[in-house]
Protein backbone atom coordinates (compact mmCIF):
# COMPACT_ATOMS: atom_id res chain seq x y z
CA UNK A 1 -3.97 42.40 -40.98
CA UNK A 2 -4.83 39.43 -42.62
CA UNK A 3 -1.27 38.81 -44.45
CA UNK A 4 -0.11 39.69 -41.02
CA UNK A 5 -1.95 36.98 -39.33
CA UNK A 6 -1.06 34.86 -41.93
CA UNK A 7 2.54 35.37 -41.55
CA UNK A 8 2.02 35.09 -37.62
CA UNK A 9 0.86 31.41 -38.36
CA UNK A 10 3.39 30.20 -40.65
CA UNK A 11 6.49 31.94 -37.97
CA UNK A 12 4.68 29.50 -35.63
CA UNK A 13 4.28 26.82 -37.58
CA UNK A 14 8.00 27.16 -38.54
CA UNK A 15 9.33 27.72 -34.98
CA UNK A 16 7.30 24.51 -33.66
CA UNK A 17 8.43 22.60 -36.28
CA UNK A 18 11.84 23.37 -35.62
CA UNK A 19 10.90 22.47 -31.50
CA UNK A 20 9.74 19.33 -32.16
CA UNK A 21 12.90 18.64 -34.57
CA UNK A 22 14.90 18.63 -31.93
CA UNK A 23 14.74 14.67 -30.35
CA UNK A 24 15.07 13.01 -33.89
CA UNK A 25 17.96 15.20 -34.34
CA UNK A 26 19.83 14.17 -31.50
CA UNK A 27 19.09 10.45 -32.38
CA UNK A 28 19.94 10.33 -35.22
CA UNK A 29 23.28 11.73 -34.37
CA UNK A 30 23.76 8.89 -31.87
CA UNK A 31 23.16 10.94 -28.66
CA UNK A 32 20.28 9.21 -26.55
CA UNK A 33 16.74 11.13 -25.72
CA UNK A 34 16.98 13.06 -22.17
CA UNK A 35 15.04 13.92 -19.33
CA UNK A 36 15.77 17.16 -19.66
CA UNK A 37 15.14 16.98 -24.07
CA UNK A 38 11.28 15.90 -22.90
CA UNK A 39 11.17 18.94 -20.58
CA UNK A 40 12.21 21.50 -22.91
CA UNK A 41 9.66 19.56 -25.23
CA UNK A 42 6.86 20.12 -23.52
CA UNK A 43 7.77 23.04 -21.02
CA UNK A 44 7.56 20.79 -17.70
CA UNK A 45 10.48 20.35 -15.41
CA UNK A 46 13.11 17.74 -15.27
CA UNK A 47 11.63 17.27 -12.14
CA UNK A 48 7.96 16.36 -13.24
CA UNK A 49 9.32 13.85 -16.03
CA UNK A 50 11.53 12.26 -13.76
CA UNK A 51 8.24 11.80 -11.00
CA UNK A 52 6.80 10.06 -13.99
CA UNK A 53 9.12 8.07 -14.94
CA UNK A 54 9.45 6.52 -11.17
CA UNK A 55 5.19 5.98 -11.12
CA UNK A 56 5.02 8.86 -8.51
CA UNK A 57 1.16 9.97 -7.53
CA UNK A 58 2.17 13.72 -7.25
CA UNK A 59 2.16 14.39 -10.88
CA UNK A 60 -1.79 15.52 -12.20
CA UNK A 61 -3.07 13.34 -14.66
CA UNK A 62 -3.35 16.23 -17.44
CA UNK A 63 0.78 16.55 -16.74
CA UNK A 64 1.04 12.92 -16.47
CA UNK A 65 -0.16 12.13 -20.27
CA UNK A 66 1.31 15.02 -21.54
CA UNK A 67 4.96 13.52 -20.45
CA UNK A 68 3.80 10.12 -21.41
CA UNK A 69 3.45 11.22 -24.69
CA UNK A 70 6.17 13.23 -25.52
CA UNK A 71 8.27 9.84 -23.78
CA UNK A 72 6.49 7.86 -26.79
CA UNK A 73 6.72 10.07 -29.46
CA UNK A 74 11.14 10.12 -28.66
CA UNK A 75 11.16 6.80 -27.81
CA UNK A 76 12.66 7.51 -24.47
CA UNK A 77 14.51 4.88 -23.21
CA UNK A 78 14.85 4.99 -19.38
CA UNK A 79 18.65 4.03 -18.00
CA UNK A 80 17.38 2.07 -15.06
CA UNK A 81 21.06 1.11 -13.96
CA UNK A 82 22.26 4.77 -13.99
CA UNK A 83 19.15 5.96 -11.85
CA UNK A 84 20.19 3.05 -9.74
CA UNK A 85 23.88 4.24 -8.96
CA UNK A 86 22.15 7.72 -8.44
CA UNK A 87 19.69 6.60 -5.73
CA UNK A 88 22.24 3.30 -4.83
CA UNK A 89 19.26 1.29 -4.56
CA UNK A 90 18.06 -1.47 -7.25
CA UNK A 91 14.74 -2.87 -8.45
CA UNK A 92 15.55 -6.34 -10.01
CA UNK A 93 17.36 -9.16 -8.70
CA UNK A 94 19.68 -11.81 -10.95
CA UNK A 95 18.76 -15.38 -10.97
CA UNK A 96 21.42 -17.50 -12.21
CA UNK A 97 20.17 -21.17 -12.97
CA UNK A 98 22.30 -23.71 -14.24
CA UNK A 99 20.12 -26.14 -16.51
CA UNK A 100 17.06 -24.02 -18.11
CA UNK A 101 15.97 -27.46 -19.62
CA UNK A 102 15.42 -28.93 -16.48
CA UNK A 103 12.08 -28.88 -15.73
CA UNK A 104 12.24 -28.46 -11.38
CA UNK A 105 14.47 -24.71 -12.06
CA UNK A 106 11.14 -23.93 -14.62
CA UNK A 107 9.74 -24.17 -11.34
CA UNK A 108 12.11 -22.99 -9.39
CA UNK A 109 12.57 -19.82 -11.08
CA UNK A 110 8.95 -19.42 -11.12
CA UNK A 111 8.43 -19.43 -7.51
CA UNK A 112 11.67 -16.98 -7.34
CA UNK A 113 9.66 -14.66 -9.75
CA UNK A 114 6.20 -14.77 -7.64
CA UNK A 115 7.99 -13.34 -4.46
CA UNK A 116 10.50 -11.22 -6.00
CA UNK A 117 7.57 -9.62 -7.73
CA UNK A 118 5.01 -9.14 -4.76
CA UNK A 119 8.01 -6.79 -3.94
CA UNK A 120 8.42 -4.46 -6.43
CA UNK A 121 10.98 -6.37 -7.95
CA UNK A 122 12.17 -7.57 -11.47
CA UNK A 123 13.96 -10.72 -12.34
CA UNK A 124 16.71 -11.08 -14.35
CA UNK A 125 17.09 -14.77 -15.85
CA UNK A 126 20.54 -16.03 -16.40
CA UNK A 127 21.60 -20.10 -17.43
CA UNK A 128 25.04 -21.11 -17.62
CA UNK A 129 24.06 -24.89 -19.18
CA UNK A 130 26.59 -26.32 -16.52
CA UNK A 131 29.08 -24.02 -18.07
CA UNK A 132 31.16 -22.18 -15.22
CA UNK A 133 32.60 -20.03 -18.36
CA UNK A 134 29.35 -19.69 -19.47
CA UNK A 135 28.71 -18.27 -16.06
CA UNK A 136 31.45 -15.86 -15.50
CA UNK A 137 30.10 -14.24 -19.11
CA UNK A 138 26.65 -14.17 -17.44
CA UNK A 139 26.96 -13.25 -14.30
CA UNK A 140 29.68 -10.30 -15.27
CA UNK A 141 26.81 -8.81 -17.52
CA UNK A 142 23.72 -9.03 -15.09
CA UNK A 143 26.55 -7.09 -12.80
CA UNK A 144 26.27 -4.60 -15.28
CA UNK A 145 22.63 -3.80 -14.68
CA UNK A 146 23.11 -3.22 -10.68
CA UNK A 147 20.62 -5.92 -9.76
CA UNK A 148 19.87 -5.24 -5.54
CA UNK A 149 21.55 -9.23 -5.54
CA UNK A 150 21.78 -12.74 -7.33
CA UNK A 151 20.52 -15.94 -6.70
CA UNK A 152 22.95 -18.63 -8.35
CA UNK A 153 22.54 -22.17 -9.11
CA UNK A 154 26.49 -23.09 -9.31
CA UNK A 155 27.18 -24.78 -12.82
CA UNK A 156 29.62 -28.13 -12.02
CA UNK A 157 32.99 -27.56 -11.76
CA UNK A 158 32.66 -23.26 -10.35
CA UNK A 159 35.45 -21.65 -8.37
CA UNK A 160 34.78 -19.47 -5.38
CA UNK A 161 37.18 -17.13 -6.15
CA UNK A 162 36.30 -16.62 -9.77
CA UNK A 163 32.84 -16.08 -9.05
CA UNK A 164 33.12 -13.42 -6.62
CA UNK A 165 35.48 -11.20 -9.18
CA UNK A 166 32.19 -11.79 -11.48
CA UNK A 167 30.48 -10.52 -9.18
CA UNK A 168 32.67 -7.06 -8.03
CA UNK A 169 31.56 -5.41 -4.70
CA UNK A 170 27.76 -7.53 -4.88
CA UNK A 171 27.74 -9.17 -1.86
CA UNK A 172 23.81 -10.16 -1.77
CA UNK A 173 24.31 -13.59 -3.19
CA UNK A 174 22.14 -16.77 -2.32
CA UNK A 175 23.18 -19.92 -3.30
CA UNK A 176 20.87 -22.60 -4.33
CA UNK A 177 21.86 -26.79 -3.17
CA UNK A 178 25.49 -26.37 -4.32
CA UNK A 179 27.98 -25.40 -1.90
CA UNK A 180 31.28 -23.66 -3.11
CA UNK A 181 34.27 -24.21 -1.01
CA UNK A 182 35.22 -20.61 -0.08
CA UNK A 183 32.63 -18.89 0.10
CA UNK A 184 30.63 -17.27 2.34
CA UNK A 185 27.36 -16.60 0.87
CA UNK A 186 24.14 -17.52 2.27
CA UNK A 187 22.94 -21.14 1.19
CA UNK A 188 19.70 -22.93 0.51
CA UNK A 189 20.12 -26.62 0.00
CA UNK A 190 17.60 -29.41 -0.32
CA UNK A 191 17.62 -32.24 2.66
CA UNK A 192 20.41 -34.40 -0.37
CA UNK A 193 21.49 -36.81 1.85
CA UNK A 194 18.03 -38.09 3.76
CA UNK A 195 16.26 -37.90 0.71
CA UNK A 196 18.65 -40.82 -1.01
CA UNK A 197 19.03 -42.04 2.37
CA UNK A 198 14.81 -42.67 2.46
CA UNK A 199 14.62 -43.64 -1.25
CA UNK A 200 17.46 -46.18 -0.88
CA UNK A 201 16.23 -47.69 2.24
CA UNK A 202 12.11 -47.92 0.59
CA UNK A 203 14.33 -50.07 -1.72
CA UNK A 204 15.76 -52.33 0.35
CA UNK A 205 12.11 -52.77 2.41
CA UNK A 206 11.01 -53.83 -1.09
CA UNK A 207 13.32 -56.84 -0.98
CA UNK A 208 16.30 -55.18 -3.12
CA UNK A 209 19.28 -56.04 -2.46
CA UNK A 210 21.31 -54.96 -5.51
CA UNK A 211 20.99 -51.16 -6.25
CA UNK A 212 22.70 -48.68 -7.85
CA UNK A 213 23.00 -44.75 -7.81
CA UNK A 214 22.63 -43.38 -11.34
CA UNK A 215 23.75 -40.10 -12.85
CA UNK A 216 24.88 -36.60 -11.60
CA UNK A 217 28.31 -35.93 -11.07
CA UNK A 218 30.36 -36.85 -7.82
CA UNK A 219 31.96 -33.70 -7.64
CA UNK A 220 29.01 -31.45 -7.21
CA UNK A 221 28.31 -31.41 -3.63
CA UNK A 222 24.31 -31.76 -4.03
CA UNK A 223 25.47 -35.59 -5.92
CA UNK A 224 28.07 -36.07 -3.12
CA UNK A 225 25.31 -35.58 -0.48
CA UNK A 226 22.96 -38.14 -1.98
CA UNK A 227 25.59 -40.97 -2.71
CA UNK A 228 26.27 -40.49 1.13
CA UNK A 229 22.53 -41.23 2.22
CA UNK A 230 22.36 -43.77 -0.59
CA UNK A 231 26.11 -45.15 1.24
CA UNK A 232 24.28 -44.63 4.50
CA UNK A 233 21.38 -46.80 3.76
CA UNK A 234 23.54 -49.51 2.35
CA UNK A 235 25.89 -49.83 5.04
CA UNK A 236 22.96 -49.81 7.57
CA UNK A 237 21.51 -53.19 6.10
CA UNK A 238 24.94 -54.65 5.60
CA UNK A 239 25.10 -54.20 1.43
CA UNK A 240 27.93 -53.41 -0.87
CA UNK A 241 28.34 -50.87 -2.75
CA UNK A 242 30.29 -52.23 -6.15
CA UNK A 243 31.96 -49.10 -7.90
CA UNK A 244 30.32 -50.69 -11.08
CA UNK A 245 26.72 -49.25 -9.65
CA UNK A 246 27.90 -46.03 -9.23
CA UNK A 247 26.81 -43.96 -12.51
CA UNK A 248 28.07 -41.15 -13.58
CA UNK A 249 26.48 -39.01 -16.12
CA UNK A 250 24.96 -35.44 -16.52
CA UNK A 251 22.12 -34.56 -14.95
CA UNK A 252 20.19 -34.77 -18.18
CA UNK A 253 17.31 -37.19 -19.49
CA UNK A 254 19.70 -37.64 -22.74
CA UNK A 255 22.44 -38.62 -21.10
CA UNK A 256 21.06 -41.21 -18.65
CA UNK A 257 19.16 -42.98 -21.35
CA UNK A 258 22.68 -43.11 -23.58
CA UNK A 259 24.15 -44.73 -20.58
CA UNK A 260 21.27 -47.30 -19.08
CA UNK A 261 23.53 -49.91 -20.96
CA UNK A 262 26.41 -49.82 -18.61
CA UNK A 263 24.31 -51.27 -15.38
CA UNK A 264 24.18 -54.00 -17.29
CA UNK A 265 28.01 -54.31 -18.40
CA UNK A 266 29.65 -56.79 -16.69
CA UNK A 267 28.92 -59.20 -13.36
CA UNK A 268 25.94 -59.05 -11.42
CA UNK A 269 23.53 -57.01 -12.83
CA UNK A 270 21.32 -54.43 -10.30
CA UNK A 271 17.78 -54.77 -10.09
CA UNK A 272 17.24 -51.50 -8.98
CA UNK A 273 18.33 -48.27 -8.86
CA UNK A 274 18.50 -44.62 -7.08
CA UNK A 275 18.74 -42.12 -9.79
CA UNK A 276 20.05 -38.42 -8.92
CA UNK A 277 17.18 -36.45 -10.08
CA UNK A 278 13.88 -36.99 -12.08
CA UNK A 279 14.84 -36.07 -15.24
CA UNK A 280 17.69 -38.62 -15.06
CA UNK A 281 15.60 -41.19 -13.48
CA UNK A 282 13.09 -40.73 -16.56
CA UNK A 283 15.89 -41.14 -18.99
CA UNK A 284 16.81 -44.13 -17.42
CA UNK A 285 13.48 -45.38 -17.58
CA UNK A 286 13.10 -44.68 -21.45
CA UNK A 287 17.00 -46.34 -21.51
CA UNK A 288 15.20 -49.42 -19.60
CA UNK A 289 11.87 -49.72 -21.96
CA UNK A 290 14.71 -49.70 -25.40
CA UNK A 291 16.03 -52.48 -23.47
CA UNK A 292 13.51 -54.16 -23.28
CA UNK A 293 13.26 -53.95 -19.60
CA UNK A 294 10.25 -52.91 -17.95
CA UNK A 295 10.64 -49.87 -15.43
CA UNK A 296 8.39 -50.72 -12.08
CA UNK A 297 7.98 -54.26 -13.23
CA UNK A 298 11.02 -55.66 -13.87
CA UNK A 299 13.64 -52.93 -12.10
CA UNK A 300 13.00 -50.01 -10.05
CA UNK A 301 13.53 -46.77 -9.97
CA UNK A 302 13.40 -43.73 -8.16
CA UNK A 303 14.14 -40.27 -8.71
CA UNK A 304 14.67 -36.73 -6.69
CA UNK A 305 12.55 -33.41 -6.97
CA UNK A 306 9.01 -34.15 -7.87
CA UNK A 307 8.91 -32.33 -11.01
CA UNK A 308 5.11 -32.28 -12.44
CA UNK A 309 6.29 -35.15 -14.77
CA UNK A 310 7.10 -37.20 -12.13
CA UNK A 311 3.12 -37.82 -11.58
CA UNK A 312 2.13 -38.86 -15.13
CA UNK A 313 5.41 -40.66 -16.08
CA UNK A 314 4.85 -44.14 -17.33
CA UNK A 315 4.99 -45.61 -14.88
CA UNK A 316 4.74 -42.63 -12.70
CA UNK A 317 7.83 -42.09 -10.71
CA UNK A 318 8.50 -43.06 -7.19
CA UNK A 319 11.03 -39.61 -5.78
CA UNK A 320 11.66 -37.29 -3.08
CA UNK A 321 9.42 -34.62 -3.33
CA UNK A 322 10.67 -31.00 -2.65
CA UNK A 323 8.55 -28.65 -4.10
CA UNK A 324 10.30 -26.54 -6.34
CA UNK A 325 8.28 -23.68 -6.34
CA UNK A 326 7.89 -23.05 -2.96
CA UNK A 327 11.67 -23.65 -3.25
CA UNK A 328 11.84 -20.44 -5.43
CA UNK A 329 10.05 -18.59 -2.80
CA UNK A 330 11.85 -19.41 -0.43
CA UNK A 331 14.84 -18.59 -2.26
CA UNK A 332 13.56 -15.02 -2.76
CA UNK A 333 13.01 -14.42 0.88
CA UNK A 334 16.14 -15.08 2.00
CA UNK A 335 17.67 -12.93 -0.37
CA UNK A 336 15.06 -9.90 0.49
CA UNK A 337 16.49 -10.77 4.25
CA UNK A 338 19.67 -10.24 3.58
CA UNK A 339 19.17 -7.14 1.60
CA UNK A 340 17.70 -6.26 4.62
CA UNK A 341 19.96 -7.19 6.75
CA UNK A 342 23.33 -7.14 4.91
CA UNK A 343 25.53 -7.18 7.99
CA UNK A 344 24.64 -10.19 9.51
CA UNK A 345 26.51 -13.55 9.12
CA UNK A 346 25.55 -16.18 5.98
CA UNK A 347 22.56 -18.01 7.13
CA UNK A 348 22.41 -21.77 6.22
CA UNK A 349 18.94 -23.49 5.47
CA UNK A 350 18.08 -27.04 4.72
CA UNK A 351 15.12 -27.67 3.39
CA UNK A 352 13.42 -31.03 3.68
CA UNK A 353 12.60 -33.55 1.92
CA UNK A 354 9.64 -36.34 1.87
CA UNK A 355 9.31 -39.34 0.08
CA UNK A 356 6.69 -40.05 -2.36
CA UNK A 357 5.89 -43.51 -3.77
CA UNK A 358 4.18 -43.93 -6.94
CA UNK A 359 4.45 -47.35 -9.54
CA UNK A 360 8.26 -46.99 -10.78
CA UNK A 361 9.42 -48.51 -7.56
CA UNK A 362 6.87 -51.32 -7.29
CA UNK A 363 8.36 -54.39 -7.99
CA UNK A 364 9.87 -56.13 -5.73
CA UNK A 365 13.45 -57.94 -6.26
């Protein structure tokens, strides 16, 4: 009896070591851990390890950390995109931004995250660095995952109809303050055009009467908008507008302080100026201080967005404040509209804008 029993054991042993042999098998042969391998591993139903897997409340607890263990111990890996296809719904959204350095998308994305999140939902963060290559790659691959929609930032220079064969039959797509000729895609854009318009004119009440518009690009539509307002405000009080004090450059801090030098080139100089965005408006003031010149004493400036820097810049920055992050909420919204509603037409909303003045714009011409 005894050699029996101890023959008994060692079958078992031998048979349960060969059970639990199975999963590293199969990985190491390349084929991926299954649903139905954990079953079989543990002698529960596909059925209970998929209720697991998808949080359900109907599983018993006992049941519940038996599957949760035998999912660690094969390193189960679960294929959210094919139980996506299976139940055609999605639980993550792409955001697409298209400068990760700038500090207003931190923001922005932020606030995108914070509602997206009190709704189940997982972001997936794409940046194209003003690339629209750079975004094909990126947006093709977050396609890949089945996201429920995308939120996109348009890098400088995209093309409606190459972005929509990145994005195959996803037709959830928000876009953020610029437009794309051609498409027909709901649209969130800031209030461009009053918010130069208002920062242009606070110039001119401060006695200046030579301004220019610095940085961005006047293709993108969101640069376009604010030359107009900055145009607007010019024309209004009977000013010129010499092609000399129109900037380019990208929308970086880098960029504008490499280029501070040619407001100064040739002719009369400007005395002040409205700069596309914050982070170009602080490069132009650190362009200004290597000059010598100081900003809010001896020009002005003003910038767009009211990033957090804007408040502690030296001197702090006079700008349009838009707040980003409620920007990213309100970004998320829409898009959890339209999911809900993906019939109805493209919705267009303008958000606004208010002026904020701080020291950068304080002297007066």
């Amino acid at each position: 009896m005894k050699k029996e029993r101890s023959t008994a054991r060692g079958a078992a042993t031998k048979a349960s070591s060969s059970k639990g042999a199975a999963a590293p098998t199969s990985r190491a042969s390349g084929r991926a851990v299954t649903v139905t391998d954990i079953a079989e591993a543990i002698g529960v139903s596909r059925a209970t390890v998929s209720l697991v897997l998808r949080g359900s409340p109907l599983v018993n607890v006992d049941t519940r950390a038996r599957v949760e263990a035998e999912l660690r111990k094969q390193r189960y890996v679960y294929n959210r995109s094919a139980a996506n296809l299976r139940r055609r719904t999605s639980s993550s959204v792409a955001l697409v931004i298209n400068d990760l350095s700038n500090p207003f998308f931190a923001e922005f994305a932020s606030g995108v995250d914070e509602a997206l999140g009190a709704k189940g939902y997982v972001t997936l963060l794409g940046s194209t660095g003003e690339s629209p290559q750079r975004q094909q790659a990126v947006v093709s691959t977050l396609m890949e995952h089945t996201p429920a929609g995308l939120i996109l930032s348009p890098a400088e220079g995209t093309d409606a109809t190459e972005l929509r064969q990145a994005l195959g039959f996803n037709a959830n797509v928000l876009l953020f303050n610029r437009e794309l000729k051609g498409g027909d895609w709901d649209f969130l854009t800031l209030d461009n055009q009053q918010g130069a318009y208002l920062a242009t004119k606070h110039l001119i009440e401060r006695g200046h009467r030579r301004i220019a518009f610095f940085g961005g690009h006047a293709d993108s539509s969101s640069c376009h908008q604010r030359r107009a307002g900055y145009k607007q405000a010019l024309g209004e009080a009977g000013l010129q507008v010499p092609p000399q004090w129109m900037i380019e450059s990208a929308p970086n801090r880098l960029e504008a302080a490499a280029r501070t030098g040619e407001l100064f080139a040739e002719g009369a100089q400007p005395t002040a100026a409205v700069c596309y965005n914050d982070t170009v408006a602080l490069g132009l003031m650190l362009g200004l201080a290597s000059r010598g010149v100081r900003p809010g004493t001896e020009f002005a400036v003003t910038g767009f967005d009211d990033i957090s820097e804007a408040a502690v810049a030296l001197p702090p920055l006079t700008t349009l404040t838009v707040n980003p992050r409620e920007r990213g909420r309100q970004a998320a919204e829409l898009l959890l509209h339209r999911l809900d509603n993906p019939t109805a037409p493209p919705q267009r909303t303008v958000a606004p804008v208010q002026l904020r003045i701080r020291d950068s714009s304080g002297t007066a011409a």
